[in-house]
Protein backbone atom coordinates (compact mmCIF):
# COMPACT_ATOMS: atom_id res chain seq x y z
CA UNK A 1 -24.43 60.80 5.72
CA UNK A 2 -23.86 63.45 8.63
CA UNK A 3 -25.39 66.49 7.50
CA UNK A 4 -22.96 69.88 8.55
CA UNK A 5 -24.42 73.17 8.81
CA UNK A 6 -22.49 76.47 9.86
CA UNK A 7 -23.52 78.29 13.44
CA UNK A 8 -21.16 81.16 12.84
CA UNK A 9 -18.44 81.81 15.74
CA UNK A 10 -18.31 82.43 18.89
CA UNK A 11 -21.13 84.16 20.83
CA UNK A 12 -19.88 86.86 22.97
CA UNK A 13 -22.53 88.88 24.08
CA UNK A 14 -22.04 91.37 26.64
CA UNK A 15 -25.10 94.11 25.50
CA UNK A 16 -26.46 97.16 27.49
CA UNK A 17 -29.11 97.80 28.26
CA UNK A 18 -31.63 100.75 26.47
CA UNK A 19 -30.29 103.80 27.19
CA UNK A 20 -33.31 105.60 29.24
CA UNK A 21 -33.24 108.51 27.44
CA UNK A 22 -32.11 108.52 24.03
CA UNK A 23 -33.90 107.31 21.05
CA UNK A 24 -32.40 104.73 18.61
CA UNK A 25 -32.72 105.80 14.31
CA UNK A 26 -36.09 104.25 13.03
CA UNK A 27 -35.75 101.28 11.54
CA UNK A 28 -37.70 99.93 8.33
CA UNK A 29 -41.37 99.12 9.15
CA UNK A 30 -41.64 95.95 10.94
CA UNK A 31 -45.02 93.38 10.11
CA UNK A 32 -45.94 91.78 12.82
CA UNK A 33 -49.31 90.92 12.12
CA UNK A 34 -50.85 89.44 14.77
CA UNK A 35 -48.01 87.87 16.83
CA UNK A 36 -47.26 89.08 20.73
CA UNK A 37 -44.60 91.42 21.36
CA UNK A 38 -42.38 91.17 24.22
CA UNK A 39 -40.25 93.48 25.88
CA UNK A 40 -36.89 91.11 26.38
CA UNK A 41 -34.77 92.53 24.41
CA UNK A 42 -34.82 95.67 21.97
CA UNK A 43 -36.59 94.53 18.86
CA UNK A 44 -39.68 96.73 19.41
CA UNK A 45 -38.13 99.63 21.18
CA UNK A 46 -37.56 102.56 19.56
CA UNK A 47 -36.87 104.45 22.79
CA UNK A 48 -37.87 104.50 26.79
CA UNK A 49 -38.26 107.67 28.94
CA UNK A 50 -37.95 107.57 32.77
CA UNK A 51 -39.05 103.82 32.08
CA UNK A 52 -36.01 100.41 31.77
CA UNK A 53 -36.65 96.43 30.93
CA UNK A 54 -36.35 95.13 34.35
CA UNK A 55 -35.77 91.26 34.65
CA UNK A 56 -38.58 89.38 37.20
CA UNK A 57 -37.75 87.27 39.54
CA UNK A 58 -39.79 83.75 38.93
CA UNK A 59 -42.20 83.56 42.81
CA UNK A 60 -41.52 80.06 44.25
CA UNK A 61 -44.73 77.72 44.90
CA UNK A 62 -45.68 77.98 48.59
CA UNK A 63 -46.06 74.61 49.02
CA UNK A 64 -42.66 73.40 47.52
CA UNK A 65 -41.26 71.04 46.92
CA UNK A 66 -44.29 70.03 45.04
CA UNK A 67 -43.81 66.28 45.49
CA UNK A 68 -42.32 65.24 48.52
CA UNK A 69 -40.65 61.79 48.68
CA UNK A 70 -42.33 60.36 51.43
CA UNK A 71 -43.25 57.37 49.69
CA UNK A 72 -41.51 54.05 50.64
CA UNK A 73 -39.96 53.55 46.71
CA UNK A 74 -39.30 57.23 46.64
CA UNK A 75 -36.77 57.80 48.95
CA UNK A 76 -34.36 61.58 49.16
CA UNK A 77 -33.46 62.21 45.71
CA UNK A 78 -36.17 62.52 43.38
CA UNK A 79 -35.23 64.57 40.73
CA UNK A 80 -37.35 66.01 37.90
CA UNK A 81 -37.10 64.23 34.44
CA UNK A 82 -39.77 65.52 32.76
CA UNK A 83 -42.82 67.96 32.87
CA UNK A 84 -45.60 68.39 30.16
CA UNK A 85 -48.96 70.42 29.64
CA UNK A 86 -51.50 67.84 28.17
CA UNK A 87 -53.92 69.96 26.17
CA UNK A 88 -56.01 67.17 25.52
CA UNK A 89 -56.48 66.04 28.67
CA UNK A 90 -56.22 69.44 30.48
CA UNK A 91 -53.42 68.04 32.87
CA UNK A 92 -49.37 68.83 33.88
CA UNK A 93 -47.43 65.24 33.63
CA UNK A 94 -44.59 64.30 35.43
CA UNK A 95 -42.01 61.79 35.37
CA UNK A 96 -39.35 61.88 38.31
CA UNK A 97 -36.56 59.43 38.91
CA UNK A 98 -36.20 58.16 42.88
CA UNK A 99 -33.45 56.59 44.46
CA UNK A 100 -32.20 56.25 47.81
CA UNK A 101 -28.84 55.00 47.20
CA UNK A 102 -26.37 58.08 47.30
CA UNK A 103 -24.44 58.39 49.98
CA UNK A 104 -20.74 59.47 50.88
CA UNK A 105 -17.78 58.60 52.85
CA UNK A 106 -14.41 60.28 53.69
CA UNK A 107 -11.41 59.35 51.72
CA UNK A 108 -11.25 58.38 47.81
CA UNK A 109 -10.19 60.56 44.97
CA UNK A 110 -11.25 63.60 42.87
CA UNK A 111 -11.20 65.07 39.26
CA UNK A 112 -8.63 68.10 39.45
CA UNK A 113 -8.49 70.52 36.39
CA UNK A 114 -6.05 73.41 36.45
CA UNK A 115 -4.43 74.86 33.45
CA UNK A 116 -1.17 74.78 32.15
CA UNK A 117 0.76 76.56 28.70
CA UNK A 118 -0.81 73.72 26.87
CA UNK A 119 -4.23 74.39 28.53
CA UNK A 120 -6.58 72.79 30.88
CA UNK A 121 -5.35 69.47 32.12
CA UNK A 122 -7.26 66.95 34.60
CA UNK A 123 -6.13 64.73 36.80
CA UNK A 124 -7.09 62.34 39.69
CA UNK A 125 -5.70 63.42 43.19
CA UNK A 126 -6.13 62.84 46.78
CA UNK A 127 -9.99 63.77 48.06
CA UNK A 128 -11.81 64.65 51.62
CA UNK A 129 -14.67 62.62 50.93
CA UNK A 130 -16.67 60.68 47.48
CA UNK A 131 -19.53 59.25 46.91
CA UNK A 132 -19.72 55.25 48.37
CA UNK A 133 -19.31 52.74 46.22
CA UNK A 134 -19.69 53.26 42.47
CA UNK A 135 -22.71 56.21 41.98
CA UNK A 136 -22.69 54.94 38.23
CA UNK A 137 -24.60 51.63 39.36
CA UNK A 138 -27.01 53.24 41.49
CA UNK A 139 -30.07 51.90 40.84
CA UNK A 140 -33.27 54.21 40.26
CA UNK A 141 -36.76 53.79 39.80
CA UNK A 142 -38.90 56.29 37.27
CA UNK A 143 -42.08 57.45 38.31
CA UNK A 144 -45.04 58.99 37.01
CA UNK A 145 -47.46 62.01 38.57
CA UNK A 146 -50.10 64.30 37.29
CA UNK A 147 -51.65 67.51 38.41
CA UNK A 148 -54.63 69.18 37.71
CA UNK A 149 -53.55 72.98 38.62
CA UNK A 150 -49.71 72.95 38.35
CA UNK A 151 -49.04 73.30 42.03
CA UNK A 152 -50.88 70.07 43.88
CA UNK A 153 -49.54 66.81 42.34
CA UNK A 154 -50.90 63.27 42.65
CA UNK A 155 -49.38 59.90 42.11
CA UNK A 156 -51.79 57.60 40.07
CA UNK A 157 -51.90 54.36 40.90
CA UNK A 158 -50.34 52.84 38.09
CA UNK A 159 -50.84 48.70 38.89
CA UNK A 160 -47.60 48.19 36.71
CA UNK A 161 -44.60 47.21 39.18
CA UNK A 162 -44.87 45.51 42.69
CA UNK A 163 -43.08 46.97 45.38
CA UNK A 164 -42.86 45.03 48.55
CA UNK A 165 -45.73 43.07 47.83
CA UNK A 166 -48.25 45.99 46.22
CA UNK A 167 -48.80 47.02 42.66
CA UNK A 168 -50.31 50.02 44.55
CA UNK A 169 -47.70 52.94 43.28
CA UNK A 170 -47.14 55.09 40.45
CA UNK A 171 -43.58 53.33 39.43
CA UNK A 172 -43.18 53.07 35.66
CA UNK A 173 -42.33 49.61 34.74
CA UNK A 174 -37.98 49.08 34.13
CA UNK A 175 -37.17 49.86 30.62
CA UNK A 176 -39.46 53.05 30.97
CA UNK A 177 -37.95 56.29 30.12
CA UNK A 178 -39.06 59.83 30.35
CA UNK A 179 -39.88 61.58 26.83
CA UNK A 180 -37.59 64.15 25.72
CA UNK A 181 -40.14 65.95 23.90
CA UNK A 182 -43.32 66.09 21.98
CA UNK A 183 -42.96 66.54 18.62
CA UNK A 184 -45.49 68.79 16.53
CA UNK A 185 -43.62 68.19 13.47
CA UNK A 186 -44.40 64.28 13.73
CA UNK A 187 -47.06 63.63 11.03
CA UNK A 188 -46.87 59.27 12.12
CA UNK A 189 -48.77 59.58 15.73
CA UNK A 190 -46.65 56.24 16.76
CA UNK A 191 -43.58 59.04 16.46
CA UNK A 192 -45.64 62.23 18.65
CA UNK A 193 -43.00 61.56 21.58
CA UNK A 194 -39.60 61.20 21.25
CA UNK A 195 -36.80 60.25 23.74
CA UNK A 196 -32.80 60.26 22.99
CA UNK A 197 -31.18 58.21 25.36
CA UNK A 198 -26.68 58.68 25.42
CA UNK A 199 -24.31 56.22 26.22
CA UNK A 200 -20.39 56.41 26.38
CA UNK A 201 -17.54 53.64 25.80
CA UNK A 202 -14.11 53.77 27.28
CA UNK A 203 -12.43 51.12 25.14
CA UNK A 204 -12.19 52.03 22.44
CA UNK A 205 -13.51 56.21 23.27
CA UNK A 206 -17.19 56.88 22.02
CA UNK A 207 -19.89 58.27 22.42
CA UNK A 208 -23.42 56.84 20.94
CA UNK A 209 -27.07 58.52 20.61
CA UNK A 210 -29.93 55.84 20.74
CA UNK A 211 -33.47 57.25 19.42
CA UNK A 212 -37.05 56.03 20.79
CA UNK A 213 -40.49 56.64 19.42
CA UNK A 214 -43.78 56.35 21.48
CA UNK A 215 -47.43 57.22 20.86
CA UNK A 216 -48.23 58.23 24.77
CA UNK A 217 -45.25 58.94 26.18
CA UNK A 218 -45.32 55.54 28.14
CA UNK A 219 -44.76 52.90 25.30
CA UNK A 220 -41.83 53.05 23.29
CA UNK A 221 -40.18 51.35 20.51
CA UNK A 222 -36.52 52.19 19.58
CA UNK A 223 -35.36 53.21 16.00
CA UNK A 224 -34.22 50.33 13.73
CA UNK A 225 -30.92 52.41 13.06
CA UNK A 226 -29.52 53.01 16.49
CA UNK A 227 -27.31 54.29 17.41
CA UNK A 228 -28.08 57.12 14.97
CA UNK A 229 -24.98 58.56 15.96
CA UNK A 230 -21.62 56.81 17.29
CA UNK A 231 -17.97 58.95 17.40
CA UNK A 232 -16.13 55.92 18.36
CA UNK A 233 -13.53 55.74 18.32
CA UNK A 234 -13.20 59.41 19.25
CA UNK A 235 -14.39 60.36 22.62
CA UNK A 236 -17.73 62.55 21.45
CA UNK A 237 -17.53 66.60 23.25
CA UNK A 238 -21.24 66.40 23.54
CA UNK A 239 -21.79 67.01 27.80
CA UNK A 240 -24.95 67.33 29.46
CA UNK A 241 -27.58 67.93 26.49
CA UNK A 242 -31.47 69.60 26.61
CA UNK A 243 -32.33 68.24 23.01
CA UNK A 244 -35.12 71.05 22.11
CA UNK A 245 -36.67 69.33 19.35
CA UNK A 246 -38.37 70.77 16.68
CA UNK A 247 -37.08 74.06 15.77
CA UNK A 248 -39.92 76.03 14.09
CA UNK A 249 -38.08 79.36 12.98
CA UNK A 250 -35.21 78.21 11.98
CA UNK A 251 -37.21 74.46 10.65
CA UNK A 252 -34.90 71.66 12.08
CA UNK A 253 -34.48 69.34 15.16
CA UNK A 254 -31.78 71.16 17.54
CA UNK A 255 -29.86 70.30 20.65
CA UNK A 256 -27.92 72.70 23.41
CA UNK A 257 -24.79 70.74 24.56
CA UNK A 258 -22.39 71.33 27.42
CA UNK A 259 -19.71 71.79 24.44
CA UNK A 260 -16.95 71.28 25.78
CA UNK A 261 -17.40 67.54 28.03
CA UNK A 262 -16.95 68.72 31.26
CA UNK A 263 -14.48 71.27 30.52
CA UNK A 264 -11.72 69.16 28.02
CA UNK A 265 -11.67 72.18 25.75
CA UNK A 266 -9.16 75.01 24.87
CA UNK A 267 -10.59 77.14 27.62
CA UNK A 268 -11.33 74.97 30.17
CA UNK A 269 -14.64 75.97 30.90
CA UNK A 270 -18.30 74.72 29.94
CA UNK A 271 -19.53 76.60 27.16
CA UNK A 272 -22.77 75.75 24.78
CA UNK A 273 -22.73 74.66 21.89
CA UNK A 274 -25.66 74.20 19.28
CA UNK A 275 -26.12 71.21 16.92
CA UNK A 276 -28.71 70.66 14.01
CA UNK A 277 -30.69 68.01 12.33
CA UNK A 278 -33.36 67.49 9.47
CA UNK A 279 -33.90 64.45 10.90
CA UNK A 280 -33.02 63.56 14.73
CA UNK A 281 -30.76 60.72 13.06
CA UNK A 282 -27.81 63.14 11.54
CA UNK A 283 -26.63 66.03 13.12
CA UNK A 284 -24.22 68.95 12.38
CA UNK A 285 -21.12 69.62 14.73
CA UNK A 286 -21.76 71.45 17.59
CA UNK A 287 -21.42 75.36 17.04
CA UNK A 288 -20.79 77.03 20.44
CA UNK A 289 -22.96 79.73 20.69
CA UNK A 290 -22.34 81.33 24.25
CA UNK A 291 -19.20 81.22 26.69
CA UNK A 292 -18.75 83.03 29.90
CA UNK A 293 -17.39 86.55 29.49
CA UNK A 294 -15.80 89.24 31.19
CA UNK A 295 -19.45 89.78 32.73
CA UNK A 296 -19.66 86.68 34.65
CA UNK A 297 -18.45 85.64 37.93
CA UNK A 298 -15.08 84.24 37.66
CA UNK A 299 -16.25 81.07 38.54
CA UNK A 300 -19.45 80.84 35.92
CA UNK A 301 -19.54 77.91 33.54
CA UNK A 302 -23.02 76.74 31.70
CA UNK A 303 -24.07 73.13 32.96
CA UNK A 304 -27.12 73.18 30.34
CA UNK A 305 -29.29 75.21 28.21
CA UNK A 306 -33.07 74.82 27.94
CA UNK A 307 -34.33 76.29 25.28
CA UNK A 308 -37.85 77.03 23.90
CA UNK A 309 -39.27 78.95 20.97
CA UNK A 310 -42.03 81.48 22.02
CA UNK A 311 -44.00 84.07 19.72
CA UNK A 312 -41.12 84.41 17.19
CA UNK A 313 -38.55 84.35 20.04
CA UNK A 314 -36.38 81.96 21.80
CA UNK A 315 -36.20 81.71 25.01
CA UNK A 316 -33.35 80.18 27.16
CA UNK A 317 -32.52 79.41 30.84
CA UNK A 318 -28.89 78.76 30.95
CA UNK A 319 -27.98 76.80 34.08
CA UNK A 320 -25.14 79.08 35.29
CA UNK A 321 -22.76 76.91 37.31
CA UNK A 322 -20.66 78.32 40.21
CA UNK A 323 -17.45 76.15 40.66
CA UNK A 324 -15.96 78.22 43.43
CA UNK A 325 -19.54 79.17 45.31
CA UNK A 326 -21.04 75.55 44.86
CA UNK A 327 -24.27 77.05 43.16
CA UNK A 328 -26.49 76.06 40.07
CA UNK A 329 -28.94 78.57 39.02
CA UNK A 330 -31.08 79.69 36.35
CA UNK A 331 -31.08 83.02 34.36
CA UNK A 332 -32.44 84.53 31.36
CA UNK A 333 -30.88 84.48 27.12
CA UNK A 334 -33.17 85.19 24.33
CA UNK A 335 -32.47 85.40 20.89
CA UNK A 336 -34.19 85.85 17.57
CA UNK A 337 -32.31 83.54 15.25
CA UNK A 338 -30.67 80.72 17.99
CA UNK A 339 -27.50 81.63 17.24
CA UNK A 340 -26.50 85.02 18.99
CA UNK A 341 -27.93 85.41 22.60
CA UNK A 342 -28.72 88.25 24.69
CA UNK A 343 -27.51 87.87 27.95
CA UNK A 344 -28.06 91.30 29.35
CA UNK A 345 -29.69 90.19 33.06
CA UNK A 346 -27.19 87.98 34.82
CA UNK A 347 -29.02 87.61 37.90
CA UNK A 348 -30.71 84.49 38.63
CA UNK A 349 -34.06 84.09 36.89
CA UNK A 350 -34.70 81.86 40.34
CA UNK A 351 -33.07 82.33 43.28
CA UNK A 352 -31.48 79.58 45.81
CA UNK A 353 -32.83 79.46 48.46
CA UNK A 354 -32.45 80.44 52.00
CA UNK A 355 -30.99 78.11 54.53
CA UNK A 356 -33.04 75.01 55.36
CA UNK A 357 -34.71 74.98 52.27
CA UNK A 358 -34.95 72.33 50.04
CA UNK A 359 -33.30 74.32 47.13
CA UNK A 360 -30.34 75.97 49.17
CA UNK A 361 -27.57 74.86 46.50
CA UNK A 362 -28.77 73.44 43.07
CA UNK A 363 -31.92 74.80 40.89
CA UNK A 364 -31.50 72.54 37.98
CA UNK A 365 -34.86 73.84 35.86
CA UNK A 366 -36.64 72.37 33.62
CA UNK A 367 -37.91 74.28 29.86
CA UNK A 368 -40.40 76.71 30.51
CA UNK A 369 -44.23 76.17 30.11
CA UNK A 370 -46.44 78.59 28.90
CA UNK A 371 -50.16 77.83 30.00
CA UNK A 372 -53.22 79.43 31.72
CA UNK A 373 -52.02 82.78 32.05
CA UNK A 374 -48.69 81.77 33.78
CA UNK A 375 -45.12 80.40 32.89
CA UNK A 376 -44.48 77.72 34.69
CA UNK A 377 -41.28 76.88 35.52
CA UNK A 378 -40.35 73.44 37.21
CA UNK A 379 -36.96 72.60 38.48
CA UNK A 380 -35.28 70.19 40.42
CA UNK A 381 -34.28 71.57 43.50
CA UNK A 382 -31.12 70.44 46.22
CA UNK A 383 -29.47 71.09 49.30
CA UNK A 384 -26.05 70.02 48.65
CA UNK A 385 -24.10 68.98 45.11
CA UNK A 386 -21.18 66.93 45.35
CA UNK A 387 -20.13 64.04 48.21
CA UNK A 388 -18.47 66.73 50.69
CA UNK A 389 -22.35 68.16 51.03
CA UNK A 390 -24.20 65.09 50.79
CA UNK A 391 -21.90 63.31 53.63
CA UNK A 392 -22.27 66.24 56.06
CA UNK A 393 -25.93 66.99 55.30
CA UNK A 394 -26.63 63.56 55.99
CA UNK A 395 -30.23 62.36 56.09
CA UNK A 396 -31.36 66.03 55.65
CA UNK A 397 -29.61 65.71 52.07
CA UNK A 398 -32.81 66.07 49.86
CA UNK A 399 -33.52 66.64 45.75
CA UNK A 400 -36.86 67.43 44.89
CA UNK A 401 -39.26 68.95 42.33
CA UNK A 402 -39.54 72.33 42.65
CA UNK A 403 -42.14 75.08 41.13
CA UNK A 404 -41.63 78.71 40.20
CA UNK A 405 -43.97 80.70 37.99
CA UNK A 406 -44.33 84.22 36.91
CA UNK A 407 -46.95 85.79 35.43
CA UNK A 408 -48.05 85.66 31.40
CA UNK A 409 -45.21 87.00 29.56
CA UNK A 410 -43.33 88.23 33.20
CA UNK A 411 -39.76 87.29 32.30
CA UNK A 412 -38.71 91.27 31.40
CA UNK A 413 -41.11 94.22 31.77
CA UNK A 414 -41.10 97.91 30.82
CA UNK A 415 -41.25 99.53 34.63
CA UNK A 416 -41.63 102.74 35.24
CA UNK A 417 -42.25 104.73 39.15
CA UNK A 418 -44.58 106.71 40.31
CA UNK A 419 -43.75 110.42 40.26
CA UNK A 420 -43.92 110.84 36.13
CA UNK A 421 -45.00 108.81 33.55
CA UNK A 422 -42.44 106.57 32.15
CA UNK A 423 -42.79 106.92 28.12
CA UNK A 424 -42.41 103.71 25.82
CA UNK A 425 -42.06 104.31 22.02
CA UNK A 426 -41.89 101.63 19.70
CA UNK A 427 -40.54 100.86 16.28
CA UNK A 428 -42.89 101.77 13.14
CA UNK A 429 -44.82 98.33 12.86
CA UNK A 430 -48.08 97.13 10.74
CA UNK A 431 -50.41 94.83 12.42
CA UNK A 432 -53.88 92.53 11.39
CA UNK A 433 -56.61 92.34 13.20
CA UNK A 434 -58.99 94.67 15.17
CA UNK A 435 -57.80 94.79 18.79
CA UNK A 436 -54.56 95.49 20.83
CA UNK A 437 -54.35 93.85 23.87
CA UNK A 438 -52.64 94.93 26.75
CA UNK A 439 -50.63 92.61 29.18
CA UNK A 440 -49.76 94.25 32.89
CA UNK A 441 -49.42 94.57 36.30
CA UNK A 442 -50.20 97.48 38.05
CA UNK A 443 -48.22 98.32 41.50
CA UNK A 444 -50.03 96.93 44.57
CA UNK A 445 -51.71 99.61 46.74
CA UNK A 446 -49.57 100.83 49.63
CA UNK A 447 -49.03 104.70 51.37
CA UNK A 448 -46.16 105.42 48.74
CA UNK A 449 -47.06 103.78 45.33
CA UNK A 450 -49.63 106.25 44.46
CA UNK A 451 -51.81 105.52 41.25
CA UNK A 452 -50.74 102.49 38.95
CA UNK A 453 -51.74 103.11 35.10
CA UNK A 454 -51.27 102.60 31.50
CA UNK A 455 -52.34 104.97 28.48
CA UNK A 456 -51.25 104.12 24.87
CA UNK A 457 -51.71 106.08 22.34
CA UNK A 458 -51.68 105.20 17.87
CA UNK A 459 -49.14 107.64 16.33
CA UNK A 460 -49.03 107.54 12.11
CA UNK A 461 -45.82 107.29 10.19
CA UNK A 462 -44.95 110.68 10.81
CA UNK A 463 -44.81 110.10 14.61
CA UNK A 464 -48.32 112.33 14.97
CA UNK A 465 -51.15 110.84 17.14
CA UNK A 466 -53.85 109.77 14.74
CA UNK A 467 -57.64 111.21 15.53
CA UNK A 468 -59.50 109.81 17.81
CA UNK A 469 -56.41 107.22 19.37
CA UNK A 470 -54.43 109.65 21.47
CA UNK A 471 -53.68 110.21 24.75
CA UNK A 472 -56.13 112.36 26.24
CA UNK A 473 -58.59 110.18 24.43
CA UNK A 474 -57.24 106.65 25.95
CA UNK A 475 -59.20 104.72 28.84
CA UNK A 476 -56.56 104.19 31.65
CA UNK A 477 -55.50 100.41 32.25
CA UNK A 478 -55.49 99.80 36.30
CA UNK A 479 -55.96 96.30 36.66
CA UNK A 480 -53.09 93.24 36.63
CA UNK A 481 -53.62 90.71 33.57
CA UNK A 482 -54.38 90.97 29.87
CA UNK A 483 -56.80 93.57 28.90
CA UNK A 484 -58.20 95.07 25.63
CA UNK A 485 -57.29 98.65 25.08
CA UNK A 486 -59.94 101.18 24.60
CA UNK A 487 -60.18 105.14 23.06
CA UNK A 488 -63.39 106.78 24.93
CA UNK A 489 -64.48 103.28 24.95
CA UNK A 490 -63.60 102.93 21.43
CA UNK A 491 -61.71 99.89 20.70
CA UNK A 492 -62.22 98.64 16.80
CA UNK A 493 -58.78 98.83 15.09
CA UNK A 494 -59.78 97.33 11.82
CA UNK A 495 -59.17 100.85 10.00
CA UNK A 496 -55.77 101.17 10.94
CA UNK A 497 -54.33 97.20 9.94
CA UNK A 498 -51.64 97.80 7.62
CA UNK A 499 -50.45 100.60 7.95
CA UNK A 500 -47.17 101.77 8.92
CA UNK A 501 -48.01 102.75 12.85
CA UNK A 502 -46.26 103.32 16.57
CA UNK A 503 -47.16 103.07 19.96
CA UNK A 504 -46.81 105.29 22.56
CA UNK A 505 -47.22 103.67 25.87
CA UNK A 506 -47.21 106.08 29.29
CA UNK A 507 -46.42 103.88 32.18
CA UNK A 508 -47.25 105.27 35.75
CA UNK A 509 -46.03 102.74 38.68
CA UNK A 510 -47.08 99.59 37.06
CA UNK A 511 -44.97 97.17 34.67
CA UNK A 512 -45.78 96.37 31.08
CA UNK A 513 -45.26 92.76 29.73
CA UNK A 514 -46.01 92.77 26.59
CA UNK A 515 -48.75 94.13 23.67
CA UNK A 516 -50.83 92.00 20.57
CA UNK A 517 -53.04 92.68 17.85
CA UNK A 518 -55.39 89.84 17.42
């Protein structure tokens, strides 16, 4: 039996940002014990003071794109299908796909959608150019890399498939396929990775969902009950998917669809959609959840929507799609229930890149990974998307894995300049433990930045700074990175855990990420 749960409408988020200025009413005293606070949306701000959230740009790897395909199975279009953080081993994984097959030609046909009083309609017509031959049976190989830092990747030899007469490569045997996920909610360790694999039939319509176990991510076994889901004979809406896996706030398995299958909806546009499952075998019918608004460009759709939870958060990277422009790019949606988004920043999270780079056209990123101080953000990068591109870029057409990070917590911070102190006020709050850490970044030096720092004081429930934790009393936080705060070198908090408390943060030219009790 299908199991149905209800997602509410849809989400049509089009919120403003804090006012700078004016404080909001107090709301009831939130516990947070001893989990990090970030700054992306307004959850823990009461009010900000010459001070805004400003979203940060992700800093590309200098040496991208981190793999190059200049081995002989590789060949230009190596796109990312996976990338995990081992914490047992200590290692990033990879698994990339290479081909060398696409190619284009003039001539052929194309998908046309325009809309009509009975909505959006598609239809083949007349085409400049399409890909050669049928792209649907080109043939690719999957391939496996590690790295020990993030940013310099090798390719193990692997010993598994022979290619032109040498079992020296790093090809995964055929029949291998990239995990979609690991899965902490997995108590049988044969289950720890999971992959979902999606097929489609044209006669009769359907769409089917085929589920795979493995143990390492490299063997895997299929479920006895595939396909675990089949909507022959009706066509199945479900586009291009990022299948999150386990859900641990809202306790189920959950997948961010392309609701709409390339646009055959009411509104002729790619939206997301969410679907739930106890299981991975039944799921509920897609809810959609965001759609482009009057705040978009007029030629935004969403292609996908990666999705991970973080410190009581989620955080997304919707893959904004420019029809008109010819652009895929990342930007930033949280939300604390993964239903209703906050879309506030609509710039890209990542941006294309210049001319001649690898990544001038399509930034197609992966979910982001939170490790060693960074997030780490992979993404499959490309200088072209579609056959016109690819048959006039020519050999110089390229896909590749691509690297952006930003620092621990970076995606919004509390800024504030340099000629007063921006002020930072948050909601009442009770904590446990006996420190508050500080994560920051303090301006670089230069003529005209002037002195980067960060007070905080402890205010009680009346808003009144508590003895011996105010301001004139705090040691001054000048350095970039997580840091314990300190009152005349005072820095035991254990007296104060459970009560009803605020912060008071004064920001001079620097940028505050986020604050934890621990």
């Amino acid at each position: 039996m299908k199991t149905h749960m209800s997602l509410g409408g849809l989400c049509l988020l089009a919120l403003t940002i804090v006012n700078a200025q004016a404080a909001k009413p107090p709301t009831a005293v939130l516990e947070i014990g001893n989990r990090k606070q970030l700054f992306i949306d307004d959850y823990m701000i009461q009010s900000l003071t010459d001070a805004r959230q400003v979203l940060n740009t992700a800093t590309k790897a200098p040496n991208n794109p981190v793999i190059k395909p200049d081995r002989p199975w590789e060949g230009a279009m190596t796109p990312v299908a996976k990338v995990m953080y081992d914490e047992d081993k200590g290692v990033f994984k990879m698994w990339y796909s290479t081909t060398g097959q696409w190619k284009a030609e003039r001539g052929g046909k194309l998908t046309d959608y325009h809309w009509t009083d009975k909505g959006s309609v598609r239809e083949q017509v007349d085409a400049a150019y399409q890909y050669f031959g049928d792209y649907h049976k080109y043939t690719s190989r999957l391939c496996f890399a590690t790295s020990k830092d993030g940013f310099n990747w090798e390719r193990p030899n692997l010993g598994k498939v022979e290619f032109n007469g040498s079992r020296s490569n790093n090809i995964l045997p055929k029949g291998s396929r990239a995990p979609t996920f690991l899965d902490p909610n997995e108590k049988d360790p044969a289950k720890r990775y999971k992959a979902i694999g999606q097929t489609r039939t044209r006669n009769p319509p359907g769409m089917q969902l085929h589920l795979y176990y493995s143990p390492d991510g490299f063997e895997w076994t299929a479920e006895p009950g595939n396909p675990v889901m089949d909507t022959t004979p009706e066509p199945g809406r479900w586009g291009p998917t990022h299948y999150m896996g386990w859900d641990p706030i809202r306790g189920v398995y959950a997948a961010h669809i392309e609701n709409c299958l390339h646009r055959q909806c009411p509104l002729g546009v790619r939206m997301v959609g969410r679907a739930e499952s106890p299981d991975m075998k039944s799921w509920s019918l897609p809810q959609n959840i965001i759609v482009p608004d009057q705040r978009d460009h007029i030629d935004s759709e969403f292609y996908l929507f990666p999705v991970v939870t973080y410190e009581g958060t989620y955080i997304g990277l919707p893959w904004i799609f420019r029809t008109t422009n010819t652009l895929h790019y990342p930007t930033l949606a949280f939300s604390r229930d993964g239903v209703h988004y906050d879309r506030r920043f609509r710039e890209p999270l990542i941006r294309p890149g210049d001319e001649g780079s690898f990544d001038t056209v399509s930034l197609y990123v992966q979910t982001p990974i939170m490790q060693g101080g960074r997030v780490w953000i992979y993404y499959t990068g490309a200088n072209w998307r579609g056959p016109e591109q690819l048959f006039l870029k020519g050999d110089s057409a390229l896909r590749a894995p691509g690297l952006a990070t930003l620092p621990e917590d970076g995606f919004v911070s509390i800024d504030a300049g340099k000629l007063r102190p921006g002020v930072l006020l948050t909601q009442s709050f009770s904590f446990e433990g006996s420190n508050l850490w500080v994560n920051l970044e303090p301006a670089r030096h230069n003529d005209g930045s002037g002195v980067a720092e960060i007070k905080v004081e402890i205010l009680d429930h009346q808003t009144q700074p508590i003895a011996g934790f105010s301001l004139d009393e705090s040691d001054r936080l000048t350095k970039a990175g997580r840091f314990k705060a300190s009152w005349k070198g005072k820095s035991d908090l254990s007296s104060l855990a459970g009560r009803p408390l605020q912060l008071r943060f004064w920001i001079r030219n620097a940028k505050l990420y986020s604050f934890q009790f621990e």
